[in-house]
Protein backbone atom coordinates (compact mmCIF):
# COMPACT_ATOMS: atom_id res chain seq x y z
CA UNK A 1 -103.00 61.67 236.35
CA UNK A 2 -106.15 64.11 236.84
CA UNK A 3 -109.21 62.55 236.04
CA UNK A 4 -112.36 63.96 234.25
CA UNK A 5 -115.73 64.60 236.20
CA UNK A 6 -117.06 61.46 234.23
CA UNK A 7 -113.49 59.51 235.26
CA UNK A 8 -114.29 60.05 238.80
CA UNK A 9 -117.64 59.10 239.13
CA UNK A 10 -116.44 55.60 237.54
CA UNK A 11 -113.53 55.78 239.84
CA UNK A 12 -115.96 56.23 242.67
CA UNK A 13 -118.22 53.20 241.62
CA UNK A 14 -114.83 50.99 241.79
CA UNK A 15 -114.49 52.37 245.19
CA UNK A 16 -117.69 52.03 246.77
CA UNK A 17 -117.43 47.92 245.58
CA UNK A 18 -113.85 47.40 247.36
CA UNK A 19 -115.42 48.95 250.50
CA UNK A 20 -118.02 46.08 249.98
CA UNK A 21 -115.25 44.02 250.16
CA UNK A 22 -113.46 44.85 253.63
CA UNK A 23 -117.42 44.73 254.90
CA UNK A 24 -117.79 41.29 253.53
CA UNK A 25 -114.69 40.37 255.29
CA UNK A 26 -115.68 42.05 258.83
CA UNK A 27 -118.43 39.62 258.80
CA UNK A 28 -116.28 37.02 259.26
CA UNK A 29 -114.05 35.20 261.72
CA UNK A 30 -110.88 34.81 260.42
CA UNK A 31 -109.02 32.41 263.10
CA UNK A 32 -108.69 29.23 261.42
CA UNK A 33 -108.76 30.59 258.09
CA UNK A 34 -105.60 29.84 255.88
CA UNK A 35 -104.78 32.66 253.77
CA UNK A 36 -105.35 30.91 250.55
CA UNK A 37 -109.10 30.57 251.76
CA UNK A 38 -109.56 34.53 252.30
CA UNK A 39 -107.73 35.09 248.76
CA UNK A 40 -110.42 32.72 247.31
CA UNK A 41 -112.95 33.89 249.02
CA UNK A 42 -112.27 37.39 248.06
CA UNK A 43 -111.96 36.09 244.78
CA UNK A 44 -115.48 34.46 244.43
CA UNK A 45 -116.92 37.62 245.71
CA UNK A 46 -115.73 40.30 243.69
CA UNK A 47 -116.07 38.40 240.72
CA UNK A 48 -119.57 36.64 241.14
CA UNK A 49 -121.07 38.72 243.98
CA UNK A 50 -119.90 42.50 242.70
CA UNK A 51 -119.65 41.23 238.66
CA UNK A 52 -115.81 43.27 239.20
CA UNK A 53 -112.24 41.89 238.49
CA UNK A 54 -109.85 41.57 240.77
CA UNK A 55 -107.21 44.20 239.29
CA UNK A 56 -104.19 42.34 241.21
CA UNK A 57 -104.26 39.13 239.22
CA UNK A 58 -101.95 38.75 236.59
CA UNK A 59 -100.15 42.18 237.69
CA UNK A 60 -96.11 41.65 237.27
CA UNK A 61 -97.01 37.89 237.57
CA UNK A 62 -98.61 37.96 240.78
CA UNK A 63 -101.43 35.70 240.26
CA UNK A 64 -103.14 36.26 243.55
CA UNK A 65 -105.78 38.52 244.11
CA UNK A 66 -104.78 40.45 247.59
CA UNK A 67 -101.95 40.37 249.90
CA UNK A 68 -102.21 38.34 252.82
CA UNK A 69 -99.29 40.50 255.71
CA UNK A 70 -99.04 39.05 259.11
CA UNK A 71 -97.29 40.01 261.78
CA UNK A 72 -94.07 40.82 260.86
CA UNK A 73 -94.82 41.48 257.27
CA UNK A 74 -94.80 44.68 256.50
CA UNK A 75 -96.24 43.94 252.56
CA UNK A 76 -96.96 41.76 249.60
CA UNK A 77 -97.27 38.67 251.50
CA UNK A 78 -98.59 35.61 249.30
CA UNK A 79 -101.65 33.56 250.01
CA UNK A 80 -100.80 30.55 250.96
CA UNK A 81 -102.90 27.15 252.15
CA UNK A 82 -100.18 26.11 254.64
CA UNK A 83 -100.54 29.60 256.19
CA UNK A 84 -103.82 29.98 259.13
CA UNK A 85 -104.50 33.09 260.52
CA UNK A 86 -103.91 32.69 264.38
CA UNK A 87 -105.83 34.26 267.69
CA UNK A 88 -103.75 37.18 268.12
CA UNK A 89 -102.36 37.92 264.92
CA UNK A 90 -102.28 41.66 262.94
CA UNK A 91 -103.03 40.58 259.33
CA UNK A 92 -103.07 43.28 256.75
CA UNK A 93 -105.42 42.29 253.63
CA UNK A 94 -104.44 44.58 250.47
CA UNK A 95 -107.26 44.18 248.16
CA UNK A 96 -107.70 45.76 244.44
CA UNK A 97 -110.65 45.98 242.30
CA UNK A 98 -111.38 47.13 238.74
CA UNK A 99 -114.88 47.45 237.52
CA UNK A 100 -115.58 49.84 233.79
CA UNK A 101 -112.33 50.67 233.53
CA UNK A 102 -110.95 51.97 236.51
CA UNK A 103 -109.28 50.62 239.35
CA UNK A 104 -109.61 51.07 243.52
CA UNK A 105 -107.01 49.91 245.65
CA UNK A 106 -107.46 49.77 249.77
CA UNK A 107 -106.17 47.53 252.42
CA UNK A 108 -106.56 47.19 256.19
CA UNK A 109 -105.41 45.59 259.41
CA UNK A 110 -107.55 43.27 261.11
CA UNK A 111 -106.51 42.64 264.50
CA UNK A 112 -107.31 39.16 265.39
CA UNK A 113 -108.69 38.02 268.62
CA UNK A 114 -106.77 38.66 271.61
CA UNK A 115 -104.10 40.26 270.22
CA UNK A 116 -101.33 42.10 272.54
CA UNK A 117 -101.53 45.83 273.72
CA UNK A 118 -98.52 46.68 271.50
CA UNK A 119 -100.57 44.93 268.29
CA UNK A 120 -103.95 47.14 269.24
CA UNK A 121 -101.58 50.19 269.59
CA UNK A 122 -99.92 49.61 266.24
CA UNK A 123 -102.99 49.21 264.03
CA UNK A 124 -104.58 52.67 265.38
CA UNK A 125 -101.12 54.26 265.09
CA UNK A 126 -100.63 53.06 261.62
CA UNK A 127 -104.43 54.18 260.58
CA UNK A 128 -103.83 57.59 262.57
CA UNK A 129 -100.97 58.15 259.90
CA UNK A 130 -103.05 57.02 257.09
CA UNK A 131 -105.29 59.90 258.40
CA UNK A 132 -102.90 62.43 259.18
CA UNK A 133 -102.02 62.23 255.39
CA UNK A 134 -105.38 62.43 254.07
CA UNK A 135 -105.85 65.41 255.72
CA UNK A 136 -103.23 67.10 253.42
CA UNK A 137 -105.27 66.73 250.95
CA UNK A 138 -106.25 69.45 248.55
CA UNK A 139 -105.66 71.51 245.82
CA UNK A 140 -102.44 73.71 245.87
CA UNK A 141 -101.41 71.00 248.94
CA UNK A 142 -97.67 69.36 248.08
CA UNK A 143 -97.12 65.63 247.81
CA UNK A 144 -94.32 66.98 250.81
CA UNK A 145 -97.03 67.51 253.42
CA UNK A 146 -98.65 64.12 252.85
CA UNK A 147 -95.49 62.28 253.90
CA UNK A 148 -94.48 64.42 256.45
CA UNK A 149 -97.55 64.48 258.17
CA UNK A 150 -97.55 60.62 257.87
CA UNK A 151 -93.95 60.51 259.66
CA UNK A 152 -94.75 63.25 261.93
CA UNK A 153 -97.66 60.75 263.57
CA UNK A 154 -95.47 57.86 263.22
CA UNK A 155 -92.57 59.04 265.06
CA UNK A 156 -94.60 61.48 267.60
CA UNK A 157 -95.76 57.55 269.04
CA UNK A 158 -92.39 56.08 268.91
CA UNK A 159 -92.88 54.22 265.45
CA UNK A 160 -91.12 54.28 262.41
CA UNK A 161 -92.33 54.38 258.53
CA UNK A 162 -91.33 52.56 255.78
CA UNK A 163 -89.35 54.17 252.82
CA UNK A 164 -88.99 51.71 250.02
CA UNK A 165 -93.18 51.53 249.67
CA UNK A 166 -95.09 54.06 249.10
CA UNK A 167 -98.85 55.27 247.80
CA UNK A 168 -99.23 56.27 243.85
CA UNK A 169 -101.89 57.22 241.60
CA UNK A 170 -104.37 54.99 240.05
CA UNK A 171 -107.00 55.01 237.65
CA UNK A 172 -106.97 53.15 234.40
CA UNK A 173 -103.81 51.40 235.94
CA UNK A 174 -103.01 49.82 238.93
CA UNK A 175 -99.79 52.59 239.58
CA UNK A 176 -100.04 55.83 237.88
CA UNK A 177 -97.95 58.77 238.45
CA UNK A 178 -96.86 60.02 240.99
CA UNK A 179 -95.38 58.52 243.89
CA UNK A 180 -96.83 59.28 247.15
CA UNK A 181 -94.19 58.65 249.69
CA UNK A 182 -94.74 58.41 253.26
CA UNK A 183 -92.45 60.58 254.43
CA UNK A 184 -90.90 64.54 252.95
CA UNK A 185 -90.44 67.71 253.93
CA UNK A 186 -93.69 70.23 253.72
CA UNK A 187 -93.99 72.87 250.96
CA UNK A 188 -91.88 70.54 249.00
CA UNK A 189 -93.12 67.86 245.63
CA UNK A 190 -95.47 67.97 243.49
CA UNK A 191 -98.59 70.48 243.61
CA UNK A 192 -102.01 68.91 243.78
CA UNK A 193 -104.83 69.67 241.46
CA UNK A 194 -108.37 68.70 241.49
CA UNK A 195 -109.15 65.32 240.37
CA UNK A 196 -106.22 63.73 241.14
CA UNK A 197 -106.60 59.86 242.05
CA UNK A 198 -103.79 58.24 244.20
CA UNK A 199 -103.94 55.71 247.31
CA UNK A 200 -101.82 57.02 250.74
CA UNK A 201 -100.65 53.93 251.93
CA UNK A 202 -98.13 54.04 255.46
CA UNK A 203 -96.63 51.14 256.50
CA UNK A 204 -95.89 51.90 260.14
CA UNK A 205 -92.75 49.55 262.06
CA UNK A 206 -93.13 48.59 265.55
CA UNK A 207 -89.55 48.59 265.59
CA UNK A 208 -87.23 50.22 262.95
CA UNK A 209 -88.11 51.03 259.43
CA UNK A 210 -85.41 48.54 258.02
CA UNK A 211 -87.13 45.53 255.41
CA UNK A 212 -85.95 42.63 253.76
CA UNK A 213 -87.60 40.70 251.43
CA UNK A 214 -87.88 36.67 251.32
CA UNK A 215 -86.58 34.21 249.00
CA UNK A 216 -89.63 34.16 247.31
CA UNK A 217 -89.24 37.25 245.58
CA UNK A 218 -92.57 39.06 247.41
CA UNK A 219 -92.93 38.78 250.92
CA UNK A 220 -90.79 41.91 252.45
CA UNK A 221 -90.87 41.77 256.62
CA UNK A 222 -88.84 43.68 258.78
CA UNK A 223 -85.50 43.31 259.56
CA UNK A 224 -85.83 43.08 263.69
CA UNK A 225 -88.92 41.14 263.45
CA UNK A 226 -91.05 43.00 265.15
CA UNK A 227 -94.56 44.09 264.03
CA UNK A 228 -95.81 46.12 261.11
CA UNK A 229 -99.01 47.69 260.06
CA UNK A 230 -100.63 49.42 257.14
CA UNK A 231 -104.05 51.02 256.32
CA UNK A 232 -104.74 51.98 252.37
CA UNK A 233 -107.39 54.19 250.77
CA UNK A 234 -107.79 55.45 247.47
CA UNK A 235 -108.43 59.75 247.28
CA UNK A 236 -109.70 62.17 245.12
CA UNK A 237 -108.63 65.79 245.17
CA UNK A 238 -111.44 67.81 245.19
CA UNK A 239 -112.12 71.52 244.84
CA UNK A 240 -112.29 71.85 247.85
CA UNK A 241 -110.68 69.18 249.82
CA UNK A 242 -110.59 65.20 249.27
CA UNK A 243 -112.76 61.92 248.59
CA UNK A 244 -112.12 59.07 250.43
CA UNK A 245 -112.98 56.85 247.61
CA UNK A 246 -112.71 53.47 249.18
CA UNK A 247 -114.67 54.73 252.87
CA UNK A 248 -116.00 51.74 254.57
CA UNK A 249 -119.31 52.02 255.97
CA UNK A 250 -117.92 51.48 259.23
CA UNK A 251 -115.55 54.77 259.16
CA UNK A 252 -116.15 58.40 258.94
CA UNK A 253 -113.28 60.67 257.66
CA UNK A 254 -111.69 62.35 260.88
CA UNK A 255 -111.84 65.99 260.15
């Protein structure tokens, strides 16, 4: 659960190659694409390009490596080659990466094309959360005010989080203790202590919080159809504060 100054700075190298990944993927247009394409893509990259494994492969016998979550999905949504990303869509790519050792985990919304206000709205509100948890963040700081801070943002723009998933730590494996839930009361869960390693991970509902998931055993979407988003990063706790492990050269932490 608390990693060693040595732990982190491999932890940090995993990291800074999954950002790599999401900037490899801004680069692109992704109308057109089928989902199986990014996942090989993706694929190809991380393991010839970065010299990295994917750390999702083989993992409970999922033998992609990301999530593919349009729309309506809300997470775990399986590459598939019948499946094209379409002008308009919100498509969340969850993407991990394990390189000496240690895994990163991040994901993010793309909003695609001309997507609707609502869609635009969602994907800010659902990083805002991210955020709003990440700013928590620090030693003597509860695993309470994470999630409620999450919720707080959520609800304060008339959105609702999911329960059932939820951030965790990570390190040597993919899920680690504890559980970082996205929602809680503050003052309340576990303390933090420097060099802790877990992702904060909201999944933010359009509509209600409600899921379901699909015959297939993976794909959960939500239960009035209506749009979901989620934005993922992997943290340190500091001395002083928190790492953004996974921080995309394209963001700058908010506070």
């Amino acid at each position: 659960m608390v990693k060693t100054a040595d732990e982190i700075v491999l932890m940090r190298t995993s990291g800074r190659l999954l950002a790599s990944v999401f900037e490899m993927l801004d680069e692109l247009d992704l109308v057109g694409m089928s989902t199986m394409q990014i996942n090989d893509l993706v694929e190809r990259y991380i393991t010839v390009d970065l010299a990295a494994r994917p750390a999702s492969k083989g993992q409970y016998g999922f033998q992609f490596v990301l999530n593919c979550s349009i729309n309506d999905v809300v997470c775990h949504g399986v590459p598939d080659a019948r499946e094209f990303v379409r002008d308009g869509d919100l498509i969340n790519l969850d993407i991990t990466l394990e390189k000496d050792g240690f895994i990163a985990d991040s994901s993010k919304t793309y909003v695609v094309g001309n997507a609707s206000g609502a869609a635009k709205r969602l994907a800010r509100i659902a990083q805002g959360a991210m955020w709003a948890g990440i700013r928590q963040v620090r030693p003597g700081a509860h695993l309470g005010d994470i999630g409620s801070a999450i919720e707080k943002h959520a609800r304060k723009n008339g959105c609702s989080v999911v329960r059932e998933y939820c951030g965790h730590g990570i390190g040597r494996e993919m899920h680690e203790e504890p559980q970082v839930l996205n929602f809680g009361r503050p003052g309340r869960g576990m303390r933090l202590r420097e060099g802790m390693t877990f992702t904060i991970e909201p999944m933010v509902n359009l509509g209600g919080r409600r899921t379901y998931t699909r015959d297939d055993g993976w794909t959960v979407v939500t239960a009035d159809g209506k749009l979901s988003a989620q934005f993922e990063h992997t943290v340190a706790v500091t001395a002083d504060g928190v790492e953004v492990l996974t921080l995309r050269s394209d963001e700058q932490v908010p506070f």
